[in-house]
N, C-alpha and C. Protein backbone atom coordinates (compact mmCIF):
# COMPACT_ATOMS: atom_id res chain seq x y z
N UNK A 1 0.84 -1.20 0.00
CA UNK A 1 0.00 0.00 0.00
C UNK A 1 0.87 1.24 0.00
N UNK A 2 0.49 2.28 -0.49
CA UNK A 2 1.05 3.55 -0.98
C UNK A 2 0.79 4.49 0.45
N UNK A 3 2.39 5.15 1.04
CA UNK A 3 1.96 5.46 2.57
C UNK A 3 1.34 6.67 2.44
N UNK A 4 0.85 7.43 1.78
CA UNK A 4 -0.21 8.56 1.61
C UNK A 4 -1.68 7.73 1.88
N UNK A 5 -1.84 6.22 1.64
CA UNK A 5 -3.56 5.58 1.47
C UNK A 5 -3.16 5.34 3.17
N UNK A 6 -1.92 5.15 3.49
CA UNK A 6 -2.11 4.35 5.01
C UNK A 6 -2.29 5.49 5.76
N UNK A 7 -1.98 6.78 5.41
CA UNK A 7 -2.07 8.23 6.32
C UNK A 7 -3.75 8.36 6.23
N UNK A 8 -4.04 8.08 5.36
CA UNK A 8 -5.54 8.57 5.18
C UNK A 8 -6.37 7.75 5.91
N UNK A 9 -5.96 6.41 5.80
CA UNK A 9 -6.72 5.13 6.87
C UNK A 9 -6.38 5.54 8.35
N UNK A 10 -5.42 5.76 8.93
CA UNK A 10 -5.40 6.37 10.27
C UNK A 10 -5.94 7.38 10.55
N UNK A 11 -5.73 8.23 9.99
CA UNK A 11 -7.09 9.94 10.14
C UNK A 11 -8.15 9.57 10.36
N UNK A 12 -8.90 8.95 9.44
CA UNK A 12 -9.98 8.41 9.02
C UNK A 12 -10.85 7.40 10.02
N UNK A 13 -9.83 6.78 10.83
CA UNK A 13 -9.92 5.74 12.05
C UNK A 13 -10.40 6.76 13.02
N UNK A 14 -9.51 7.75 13.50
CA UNK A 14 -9.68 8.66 14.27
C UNK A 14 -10.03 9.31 13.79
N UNK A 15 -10.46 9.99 13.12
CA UNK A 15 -12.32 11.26 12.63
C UNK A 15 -13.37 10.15 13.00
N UNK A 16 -13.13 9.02 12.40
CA UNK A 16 -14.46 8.26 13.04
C UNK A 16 -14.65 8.26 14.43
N UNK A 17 -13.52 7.90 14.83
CA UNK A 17 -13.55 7.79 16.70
C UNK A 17 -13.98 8.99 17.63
N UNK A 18 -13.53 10.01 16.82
CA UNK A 18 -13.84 11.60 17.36
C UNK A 18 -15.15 11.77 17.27
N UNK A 19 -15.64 11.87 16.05
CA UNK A 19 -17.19 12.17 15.83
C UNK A 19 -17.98 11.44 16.55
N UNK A 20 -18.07 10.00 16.71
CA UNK A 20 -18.56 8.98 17.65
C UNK A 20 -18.59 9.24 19.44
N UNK A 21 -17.79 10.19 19.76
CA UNK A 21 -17.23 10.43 21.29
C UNK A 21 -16.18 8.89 21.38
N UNK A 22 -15.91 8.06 20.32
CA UNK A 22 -15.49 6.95 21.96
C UNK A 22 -14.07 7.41 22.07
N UNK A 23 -13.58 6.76 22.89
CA UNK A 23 -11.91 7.03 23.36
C UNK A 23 -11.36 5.83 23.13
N UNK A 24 -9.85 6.08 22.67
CA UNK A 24 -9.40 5.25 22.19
C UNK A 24 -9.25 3.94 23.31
N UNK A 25 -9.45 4.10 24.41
CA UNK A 25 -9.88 3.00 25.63
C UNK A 25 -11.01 2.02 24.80
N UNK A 26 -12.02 2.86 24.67
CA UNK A 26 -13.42 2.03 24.33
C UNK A 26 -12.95 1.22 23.00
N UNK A 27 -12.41 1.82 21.66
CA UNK A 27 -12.07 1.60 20.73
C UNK A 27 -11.75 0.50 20.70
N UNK A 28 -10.46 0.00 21.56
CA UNK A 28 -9.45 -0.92 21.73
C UNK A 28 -10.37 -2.17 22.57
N UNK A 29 -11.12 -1.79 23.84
CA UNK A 29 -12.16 -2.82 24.06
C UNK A 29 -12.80 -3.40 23.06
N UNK A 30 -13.75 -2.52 22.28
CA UNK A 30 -14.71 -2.99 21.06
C UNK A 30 -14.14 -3.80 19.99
N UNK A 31 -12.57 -3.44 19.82
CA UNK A 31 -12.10 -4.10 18.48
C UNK A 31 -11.20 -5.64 19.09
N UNK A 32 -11.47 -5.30 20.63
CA UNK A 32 -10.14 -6.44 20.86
C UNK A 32 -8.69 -6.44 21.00
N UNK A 33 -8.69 -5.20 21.07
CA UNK A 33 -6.92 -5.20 20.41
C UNK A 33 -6.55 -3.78 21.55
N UNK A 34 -4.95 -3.46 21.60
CA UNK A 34 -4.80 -2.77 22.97
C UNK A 34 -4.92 -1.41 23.00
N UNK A 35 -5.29 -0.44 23.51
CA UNK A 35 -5.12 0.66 23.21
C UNK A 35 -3.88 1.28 22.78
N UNK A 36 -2.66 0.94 23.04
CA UNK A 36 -1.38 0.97 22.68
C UNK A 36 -1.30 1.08 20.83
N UNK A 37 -1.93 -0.32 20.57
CA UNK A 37 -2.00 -0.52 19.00
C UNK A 37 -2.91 0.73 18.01
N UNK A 38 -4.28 0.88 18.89
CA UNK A 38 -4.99 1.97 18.27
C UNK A 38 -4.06 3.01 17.92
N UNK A 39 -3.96 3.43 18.78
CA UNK A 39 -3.00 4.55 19.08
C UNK A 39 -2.10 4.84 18.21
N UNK A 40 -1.29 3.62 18.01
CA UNK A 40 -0.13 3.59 16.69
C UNK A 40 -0.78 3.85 15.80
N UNK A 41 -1.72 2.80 15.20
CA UNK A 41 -2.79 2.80 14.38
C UNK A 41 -2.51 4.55 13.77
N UNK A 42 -3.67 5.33 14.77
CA UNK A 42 -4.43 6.74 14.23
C UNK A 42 -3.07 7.76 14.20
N UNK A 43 -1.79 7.07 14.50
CA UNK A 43 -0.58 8.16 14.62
C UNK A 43 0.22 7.62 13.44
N UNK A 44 0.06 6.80 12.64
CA UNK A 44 0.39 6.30 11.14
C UNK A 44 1.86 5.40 12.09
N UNK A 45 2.26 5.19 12.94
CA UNK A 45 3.28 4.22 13.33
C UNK A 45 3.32 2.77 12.80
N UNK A 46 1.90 2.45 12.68
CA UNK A 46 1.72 1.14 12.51
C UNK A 46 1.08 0.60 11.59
N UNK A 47 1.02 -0.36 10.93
CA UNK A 47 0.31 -1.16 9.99
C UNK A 47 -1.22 -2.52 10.41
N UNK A 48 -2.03 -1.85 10.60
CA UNK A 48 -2.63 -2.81 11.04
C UNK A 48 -2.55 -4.35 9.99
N UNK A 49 -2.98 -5.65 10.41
CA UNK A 49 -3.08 -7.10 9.85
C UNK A 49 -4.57 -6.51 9.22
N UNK A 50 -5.66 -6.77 8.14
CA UNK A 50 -6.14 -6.44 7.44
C UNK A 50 -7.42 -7.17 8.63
N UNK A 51 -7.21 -7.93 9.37
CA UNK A 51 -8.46 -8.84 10.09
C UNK A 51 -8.30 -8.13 11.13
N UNK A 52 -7.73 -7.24 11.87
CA UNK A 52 -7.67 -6.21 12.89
C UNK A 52 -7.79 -4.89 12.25
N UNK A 53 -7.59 -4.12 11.10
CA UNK A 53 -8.32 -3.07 9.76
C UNK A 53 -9.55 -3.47 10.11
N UNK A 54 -10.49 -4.58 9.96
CA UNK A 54 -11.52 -5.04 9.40
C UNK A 54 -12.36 -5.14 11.08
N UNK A 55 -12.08 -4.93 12.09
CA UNK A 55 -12.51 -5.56 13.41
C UNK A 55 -12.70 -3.89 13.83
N UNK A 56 -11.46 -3.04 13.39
CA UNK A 56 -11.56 -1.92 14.22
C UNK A 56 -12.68 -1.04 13.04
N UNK A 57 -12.81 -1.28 12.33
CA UNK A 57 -14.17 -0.45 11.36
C UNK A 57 -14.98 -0.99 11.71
N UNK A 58 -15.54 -2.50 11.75
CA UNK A 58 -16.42 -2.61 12.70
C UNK A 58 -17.04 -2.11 13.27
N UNK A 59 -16.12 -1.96 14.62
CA UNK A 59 -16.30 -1.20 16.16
C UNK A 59 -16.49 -0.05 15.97
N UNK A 60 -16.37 0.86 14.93
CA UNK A 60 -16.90 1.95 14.77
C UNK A 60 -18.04 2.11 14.04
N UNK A 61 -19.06 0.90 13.83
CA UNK A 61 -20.08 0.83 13.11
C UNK A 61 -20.21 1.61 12.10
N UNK A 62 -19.63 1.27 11.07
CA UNK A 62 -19.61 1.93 10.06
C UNK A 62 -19.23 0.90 8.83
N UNK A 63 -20.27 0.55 7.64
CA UNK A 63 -19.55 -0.19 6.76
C UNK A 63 -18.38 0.11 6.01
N UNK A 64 -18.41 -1.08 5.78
CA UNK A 64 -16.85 -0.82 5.14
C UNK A 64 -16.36 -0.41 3.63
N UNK A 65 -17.86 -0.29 2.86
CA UNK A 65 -17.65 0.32 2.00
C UNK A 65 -17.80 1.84 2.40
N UNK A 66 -18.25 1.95 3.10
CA UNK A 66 -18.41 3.95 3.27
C UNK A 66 -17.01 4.43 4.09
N UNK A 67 -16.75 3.51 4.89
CA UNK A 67 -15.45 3.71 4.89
C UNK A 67 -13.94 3.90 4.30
N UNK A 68 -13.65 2.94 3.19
CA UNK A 68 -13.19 3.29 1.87
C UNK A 68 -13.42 4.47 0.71
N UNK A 69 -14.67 4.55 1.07
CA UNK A 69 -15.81 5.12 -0.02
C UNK A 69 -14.47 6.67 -0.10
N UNK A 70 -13.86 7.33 1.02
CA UNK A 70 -13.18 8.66 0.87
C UNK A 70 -11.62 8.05 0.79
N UNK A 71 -11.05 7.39 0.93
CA UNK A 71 -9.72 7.30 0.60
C UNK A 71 -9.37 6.98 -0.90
N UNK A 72 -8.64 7.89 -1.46
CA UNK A 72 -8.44 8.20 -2.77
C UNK A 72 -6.76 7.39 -2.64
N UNK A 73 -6.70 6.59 -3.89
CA UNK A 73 -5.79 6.16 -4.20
C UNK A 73 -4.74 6.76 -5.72
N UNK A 74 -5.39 7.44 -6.05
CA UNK A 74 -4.88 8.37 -7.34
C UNK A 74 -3.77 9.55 -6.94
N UNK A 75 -2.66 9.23 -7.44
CA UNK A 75 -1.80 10.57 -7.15
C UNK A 75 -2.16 12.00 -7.98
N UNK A 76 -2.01 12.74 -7.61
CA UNK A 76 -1.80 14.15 -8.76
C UNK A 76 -0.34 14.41 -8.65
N UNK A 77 -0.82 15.07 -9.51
CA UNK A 77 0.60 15.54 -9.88
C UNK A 77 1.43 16.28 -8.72
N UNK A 78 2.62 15.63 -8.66
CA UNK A 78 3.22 16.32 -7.47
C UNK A 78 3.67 17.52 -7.79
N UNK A 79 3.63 18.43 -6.16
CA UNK A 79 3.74 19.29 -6.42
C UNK A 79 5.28 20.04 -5.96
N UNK A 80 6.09 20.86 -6.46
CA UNK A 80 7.72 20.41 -6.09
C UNK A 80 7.76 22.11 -5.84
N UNK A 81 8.28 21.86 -4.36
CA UNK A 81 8.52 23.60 -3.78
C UNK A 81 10.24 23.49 -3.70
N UNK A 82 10.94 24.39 -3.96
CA UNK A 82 12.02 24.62 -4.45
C UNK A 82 12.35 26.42 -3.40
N UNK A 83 13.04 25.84 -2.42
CA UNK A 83 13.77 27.23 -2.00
C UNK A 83 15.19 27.24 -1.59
N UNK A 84 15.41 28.33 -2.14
CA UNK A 84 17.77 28.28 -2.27
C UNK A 84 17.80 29.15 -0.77
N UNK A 85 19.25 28.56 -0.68
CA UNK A 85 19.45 28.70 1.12
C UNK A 85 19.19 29.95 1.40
N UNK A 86 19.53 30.93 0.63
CA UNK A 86 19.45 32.26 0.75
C UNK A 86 18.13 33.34 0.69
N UNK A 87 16.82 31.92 0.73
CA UNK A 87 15.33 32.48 0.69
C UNK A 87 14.83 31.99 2.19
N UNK A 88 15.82 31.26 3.04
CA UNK A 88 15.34 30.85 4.47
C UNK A 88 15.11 31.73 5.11
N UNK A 89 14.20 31.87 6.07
CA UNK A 89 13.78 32.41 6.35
C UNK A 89 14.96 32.32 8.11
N UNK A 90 15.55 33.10 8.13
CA UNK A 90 15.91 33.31 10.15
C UNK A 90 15.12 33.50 11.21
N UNK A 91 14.84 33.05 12.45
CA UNK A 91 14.56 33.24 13.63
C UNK A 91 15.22 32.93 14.85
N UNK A 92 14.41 33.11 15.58
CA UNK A 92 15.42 32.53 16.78
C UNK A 92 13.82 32.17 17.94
N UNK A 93 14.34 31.42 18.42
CA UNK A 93 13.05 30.36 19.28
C UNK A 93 13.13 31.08 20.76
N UNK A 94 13.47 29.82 21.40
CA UNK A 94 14.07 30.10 23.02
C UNK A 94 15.45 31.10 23.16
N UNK A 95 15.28 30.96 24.36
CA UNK A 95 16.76 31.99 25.00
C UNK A 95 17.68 30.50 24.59
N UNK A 96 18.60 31.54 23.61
CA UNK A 96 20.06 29.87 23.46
C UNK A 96 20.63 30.89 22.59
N UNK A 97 21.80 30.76 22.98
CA UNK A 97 23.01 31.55 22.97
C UNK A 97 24.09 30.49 21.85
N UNK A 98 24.02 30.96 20.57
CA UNK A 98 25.00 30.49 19.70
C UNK A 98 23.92 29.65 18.89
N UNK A 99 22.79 29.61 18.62
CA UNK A 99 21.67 28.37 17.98
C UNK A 99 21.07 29.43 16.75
N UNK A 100 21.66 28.82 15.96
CA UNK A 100 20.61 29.59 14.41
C UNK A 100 19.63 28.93 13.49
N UNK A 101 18.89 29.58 13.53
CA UNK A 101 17.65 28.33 13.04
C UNK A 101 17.02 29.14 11.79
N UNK A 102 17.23 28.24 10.65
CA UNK A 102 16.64 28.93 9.30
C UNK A 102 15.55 28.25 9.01
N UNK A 103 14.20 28.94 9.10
CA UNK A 103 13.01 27.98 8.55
C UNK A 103 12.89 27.91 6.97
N UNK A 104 13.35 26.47 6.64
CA UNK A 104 13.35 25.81 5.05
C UNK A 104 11.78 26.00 4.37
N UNK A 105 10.71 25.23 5.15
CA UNK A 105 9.04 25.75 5.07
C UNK A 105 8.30 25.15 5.78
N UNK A 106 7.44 25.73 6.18
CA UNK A 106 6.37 25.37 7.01
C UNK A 106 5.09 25.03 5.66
N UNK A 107 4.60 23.68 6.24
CA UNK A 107 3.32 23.52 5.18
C UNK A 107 2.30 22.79 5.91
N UNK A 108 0.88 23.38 6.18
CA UNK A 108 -0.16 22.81 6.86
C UNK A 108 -0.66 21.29 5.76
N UNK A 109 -0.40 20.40 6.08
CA UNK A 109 -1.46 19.40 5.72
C UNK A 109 -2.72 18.55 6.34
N UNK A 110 -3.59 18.83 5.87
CA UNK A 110 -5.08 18.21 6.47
C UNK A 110 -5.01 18.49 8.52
N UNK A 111 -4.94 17.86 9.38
CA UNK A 111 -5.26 18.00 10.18
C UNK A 111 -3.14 18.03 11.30
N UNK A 112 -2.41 18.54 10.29
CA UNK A 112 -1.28 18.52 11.09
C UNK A 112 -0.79 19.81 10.14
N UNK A 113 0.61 20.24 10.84
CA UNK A 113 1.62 21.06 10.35
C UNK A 113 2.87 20.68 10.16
N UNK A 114 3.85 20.42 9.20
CA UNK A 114 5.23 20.11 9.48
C UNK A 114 5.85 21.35 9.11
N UNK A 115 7.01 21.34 9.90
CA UNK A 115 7.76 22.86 9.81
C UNK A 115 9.21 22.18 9.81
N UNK A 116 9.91 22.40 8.80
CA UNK A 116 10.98 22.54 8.32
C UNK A 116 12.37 23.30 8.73
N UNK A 117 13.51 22.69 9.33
CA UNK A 117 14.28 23.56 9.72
C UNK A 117 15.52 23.51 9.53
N UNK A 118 16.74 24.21 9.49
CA UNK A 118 17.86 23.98 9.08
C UNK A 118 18.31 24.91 10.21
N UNK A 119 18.68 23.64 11.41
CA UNK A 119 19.62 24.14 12.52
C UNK A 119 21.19 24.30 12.56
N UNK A 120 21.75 25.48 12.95
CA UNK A 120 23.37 25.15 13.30
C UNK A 120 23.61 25.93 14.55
N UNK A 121 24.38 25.05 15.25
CA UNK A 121 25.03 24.98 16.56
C UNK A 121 26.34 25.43 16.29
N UNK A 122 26.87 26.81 16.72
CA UNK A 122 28.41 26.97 17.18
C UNK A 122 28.70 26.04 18.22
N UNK A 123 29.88 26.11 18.17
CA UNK A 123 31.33 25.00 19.02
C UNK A 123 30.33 25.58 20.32
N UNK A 124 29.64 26.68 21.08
CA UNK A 124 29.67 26.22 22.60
C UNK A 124 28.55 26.70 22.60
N UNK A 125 27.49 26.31 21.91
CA UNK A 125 25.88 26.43 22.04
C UNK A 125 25.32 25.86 23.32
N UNK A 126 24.82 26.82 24.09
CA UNK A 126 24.33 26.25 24.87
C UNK A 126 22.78 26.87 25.24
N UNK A 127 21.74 25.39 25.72
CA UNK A 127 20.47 25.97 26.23
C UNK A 127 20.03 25.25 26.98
N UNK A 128 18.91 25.37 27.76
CA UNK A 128 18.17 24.62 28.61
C UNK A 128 17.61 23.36 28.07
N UNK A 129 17.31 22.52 28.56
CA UNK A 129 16.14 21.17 28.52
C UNK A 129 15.04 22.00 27.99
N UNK A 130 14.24 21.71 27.04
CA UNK A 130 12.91 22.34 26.29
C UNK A 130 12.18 21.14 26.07
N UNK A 131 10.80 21.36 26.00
CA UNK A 131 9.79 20.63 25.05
C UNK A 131 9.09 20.97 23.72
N UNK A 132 8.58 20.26 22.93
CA UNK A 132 8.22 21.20 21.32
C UNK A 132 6.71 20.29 21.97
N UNK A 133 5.84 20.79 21.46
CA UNK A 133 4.21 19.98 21.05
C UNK A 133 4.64 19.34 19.82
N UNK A 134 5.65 18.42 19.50
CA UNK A 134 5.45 18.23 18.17
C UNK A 134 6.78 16.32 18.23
N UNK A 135 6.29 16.12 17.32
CA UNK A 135 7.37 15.05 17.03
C UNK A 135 8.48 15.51 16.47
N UNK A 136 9.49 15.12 16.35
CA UNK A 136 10.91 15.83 16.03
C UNK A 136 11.54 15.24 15.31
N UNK A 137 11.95 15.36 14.30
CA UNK A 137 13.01 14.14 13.71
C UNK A 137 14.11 15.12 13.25
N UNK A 138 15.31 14.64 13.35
CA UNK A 138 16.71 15.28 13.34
C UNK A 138 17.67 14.13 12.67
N UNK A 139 18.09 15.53 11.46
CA UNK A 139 19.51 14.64 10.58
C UNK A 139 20.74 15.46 10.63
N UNK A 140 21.53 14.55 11.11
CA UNK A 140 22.86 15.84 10.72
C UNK A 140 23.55 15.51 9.60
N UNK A 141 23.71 16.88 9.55
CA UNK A 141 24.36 17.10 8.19
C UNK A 141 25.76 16.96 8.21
N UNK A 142 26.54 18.19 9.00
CA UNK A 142 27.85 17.85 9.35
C UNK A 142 28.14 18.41 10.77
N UNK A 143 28.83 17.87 11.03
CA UNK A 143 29.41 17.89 12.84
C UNK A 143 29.18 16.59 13.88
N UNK A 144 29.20 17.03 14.79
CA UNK A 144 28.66 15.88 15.86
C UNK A 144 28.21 16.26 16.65
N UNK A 145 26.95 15.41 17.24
CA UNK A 145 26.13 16.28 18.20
C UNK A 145 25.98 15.35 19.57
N UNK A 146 25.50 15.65 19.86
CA UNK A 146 24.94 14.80 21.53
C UNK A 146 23.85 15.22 21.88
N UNK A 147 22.59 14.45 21.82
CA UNK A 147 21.29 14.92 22.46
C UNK A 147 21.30 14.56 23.80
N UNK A 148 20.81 15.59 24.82
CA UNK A 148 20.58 15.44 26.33
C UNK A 148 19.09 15.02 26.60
N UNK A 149 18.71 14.37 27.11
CA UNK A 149 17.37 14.15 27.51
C UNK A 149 17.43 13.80 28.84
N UNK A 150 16.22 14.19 29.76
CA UNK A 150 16.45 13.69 31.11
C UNK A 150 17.17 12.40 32.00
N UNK A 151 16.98 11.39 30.82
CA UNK A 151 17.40 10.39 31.30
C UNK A 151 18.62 9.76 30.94
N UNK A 152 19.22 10.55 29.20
CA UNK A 152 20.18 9.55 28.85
C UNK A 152 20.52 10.56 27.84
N UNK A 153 21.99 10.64 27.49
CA UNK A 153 22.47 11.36 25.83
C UNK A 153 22.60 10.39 24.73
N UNK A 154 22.55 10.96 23.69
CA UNK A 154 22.68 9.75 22.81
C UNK A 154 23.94 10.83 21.32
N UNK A 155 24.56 10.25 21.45
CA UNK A 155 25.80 10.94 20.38
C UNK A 155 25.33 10.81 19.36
N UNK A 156 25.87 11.70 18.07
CA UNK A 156 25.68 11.64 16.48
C UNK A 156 26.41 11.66 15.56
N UNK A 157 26.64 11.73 14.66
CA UNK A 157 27.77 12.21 13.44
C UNK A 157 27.18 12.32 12.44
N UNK A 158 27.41 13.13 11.74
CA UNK A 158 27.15 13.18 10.24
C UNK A 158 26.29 12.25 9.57
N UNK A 159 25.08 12.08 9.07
CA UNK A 159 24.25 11.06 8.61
C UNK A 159 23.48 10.24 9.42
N UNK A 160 23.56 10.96 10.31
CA UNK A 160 22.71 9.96 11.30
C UNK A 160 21.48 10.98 11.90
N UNK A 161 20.61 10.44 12.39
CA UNK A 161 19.16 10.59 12.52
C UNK A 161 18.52 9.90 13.64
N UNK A 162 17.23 10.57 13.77
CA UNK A 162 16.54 10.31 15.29
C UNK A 162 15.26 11.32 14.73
N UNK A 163 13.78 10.16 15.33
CA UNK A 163 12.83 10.68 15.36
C UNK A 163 12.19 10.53 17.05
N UNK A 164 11.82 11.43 17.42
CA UNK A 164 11.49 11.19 18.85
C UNK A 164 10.22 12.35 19.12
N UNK A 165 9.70 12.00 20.12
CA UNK A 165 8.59 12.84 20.84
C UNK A 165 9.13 13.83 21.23
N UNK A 166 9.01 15.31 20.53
CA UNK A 166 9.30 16.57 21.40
C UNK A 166 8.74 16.46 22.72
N UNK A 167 8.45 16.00 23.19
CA UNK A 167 7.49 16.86 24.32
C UNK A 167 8.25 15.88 25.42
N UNK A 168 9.22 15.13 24.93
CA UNK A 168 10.65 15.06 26.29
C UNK A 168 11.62 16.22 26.01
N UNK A 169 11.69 16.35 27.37
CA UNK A 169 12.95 17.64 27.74
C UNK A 169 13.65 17.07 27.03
N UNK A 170 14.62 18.05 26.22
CA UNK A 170 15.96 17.63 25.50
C UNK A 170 16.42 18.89 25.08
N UNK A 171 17.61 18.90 24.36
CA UNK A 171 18.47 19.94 24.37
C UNK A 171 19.48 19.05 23.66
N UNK A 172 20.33 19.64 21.71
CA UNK A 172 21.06 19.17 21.29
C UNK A 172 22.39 19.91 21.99
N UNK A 173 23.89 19.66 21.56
CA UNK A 173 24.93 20.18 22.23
C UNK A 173 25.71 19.65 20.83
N UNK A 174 26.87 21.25 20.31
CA UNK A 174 27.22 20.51 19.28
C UNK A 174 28.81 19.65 20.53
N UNK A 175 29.24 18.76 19.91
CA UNK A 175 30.53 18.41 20.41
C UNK A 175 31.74 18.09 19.48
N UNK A 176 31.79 18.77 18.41
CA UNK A 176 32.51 18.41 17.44
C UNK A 176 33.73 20.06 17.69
N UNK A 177 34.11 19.87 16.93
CA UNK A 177 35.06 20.70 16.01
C UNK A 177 34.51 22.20 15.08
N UNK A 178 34.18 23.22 15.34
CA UNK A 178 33.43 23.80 14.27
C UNK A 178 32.15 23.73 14.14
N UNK A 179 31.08 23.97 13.42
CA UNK A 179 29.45 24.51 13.24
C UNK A 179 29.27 23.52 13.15
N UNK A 180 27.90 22.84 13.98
CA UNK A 180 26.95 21.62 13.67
C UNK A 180 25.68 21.95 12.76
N UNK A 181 25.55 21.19 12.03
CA UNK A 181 24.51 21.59 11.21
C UNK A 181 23.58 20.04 11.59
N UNK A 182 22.25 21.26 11.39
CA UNK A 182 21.34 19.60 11.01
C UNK A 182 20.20 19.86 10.83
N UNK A 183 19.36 19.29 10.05
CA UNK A 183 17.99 19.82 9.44
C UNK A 183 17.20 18.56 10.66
N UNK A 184 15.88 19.62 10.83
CA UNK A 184 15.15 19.52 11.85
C UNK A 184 13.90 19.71 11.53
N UNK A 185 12.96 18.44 11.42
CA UNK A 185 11.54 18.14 10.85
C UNK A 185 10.82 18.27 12.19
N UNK A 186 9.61 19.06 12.36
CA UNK A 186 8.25 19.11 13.49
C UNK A 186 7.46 18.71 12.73
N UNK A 187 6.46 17.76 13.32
CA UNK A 187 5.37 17.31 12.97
C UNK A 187 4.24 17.71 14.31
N UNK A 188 3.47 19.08 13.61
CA UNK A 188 2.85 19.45 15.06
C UNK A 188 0.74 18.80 14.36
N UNK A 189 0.19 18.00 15.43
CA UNK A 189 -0.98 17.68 15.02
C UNK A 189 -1.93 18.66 15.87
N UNK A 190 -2.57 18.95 15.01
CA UNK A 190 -3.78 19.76 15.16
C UNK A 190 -4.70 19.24 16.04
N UNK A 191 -5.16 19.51 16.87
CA UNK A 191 -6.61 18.57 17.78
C UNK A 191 -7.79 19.46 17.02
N UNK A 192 -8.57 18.59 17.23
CA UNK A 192 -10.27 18.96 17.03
C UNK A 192 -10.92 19.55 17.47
């Protein structure tokens, strides 16, 4: 399956669940299966088995052709946004001393936002533990970094990557030699 049809089947799970009142507690009772899995399910993490697809539409009483009936499997034509480094946009977030953050683009889709970023860390960047409302995924480009999180750091280098829940305290640190660079994806979801 094409992961644009599996984004649309999880929304779609949850718009049903929303409009209905149940909670994903009840959901996971009705279909059998754990709330843990729903959960993945309506957050596109997971792939449901097509006989657990078929159990959790069900439970939302709803056939299963009207359920299908809105997920479009046809691409259009893609659409290709193109901006040179020198159209980024600068800001600056929190109090952090040596952190430059160029927004690449921000683009609302259906019921979320992803915002686009191209971070660099001087040699002695430093800031507090923060939270984002958003999922985070981080690539570096060049340098080496070390993420702090309450419980544990985890080192980086060049080409390497991490998607994690903003909404743990964390704080990157470059530890290299010279400017850390690294492009920095938010995935912030919209509530209802």
């Amino acid at each position: 399956m094409q992961e644009d049809v599996l984004i649309q089947i999880s929304n779609r799970i949850k718009d049903l669940r929303r409009e209905k009142g149940i909670t994903v507690q009840e959901l996971a009772d009705k279909a059998d299966v754990s709330k843990g899995l729903i959960s993945q399910i309506e957050n596109g993490r997971t792939i449901p088995s097509l006989i657990v697809l078929i159990d959790i539409i069900k439970s939302l009483e709803i056939n299963l052709d009207r359920f299908f009936s809105e997920i479009t499997t046809k691409r259009d034509k893609s659409l290709i946004l193109v901006k040179r480094r020198e159209e980024y946009q600068h800001f600056e977030k929190e109090q952090a001393e040596g952190f430059h953050y160029h927004r690449i683009f921000t683009q609302s889709i259906k019921n979320s936002t992803i915002d686009i970023v191209l971070l660099e860390l001087e040699e002695k960047a430093r800031r507090p533990l923060i939270s984002t409302e958003a999922y985070e995924y981080k690539y570096i480009i060049s340098g080496k970094a070390k993420f702090i999180f309450e419980d544990q750091e985890i080192e980086f280098n060049a080409g390497d990557s991490m998607l994690f829940d903003g909404r743990l305290l964390h704080s990157p640190r470059n530890i290299g030699k010279g400017k850390l660079s690294m492009l920095a994806i938010y995935f912030f979801e919209q509530s209802k």
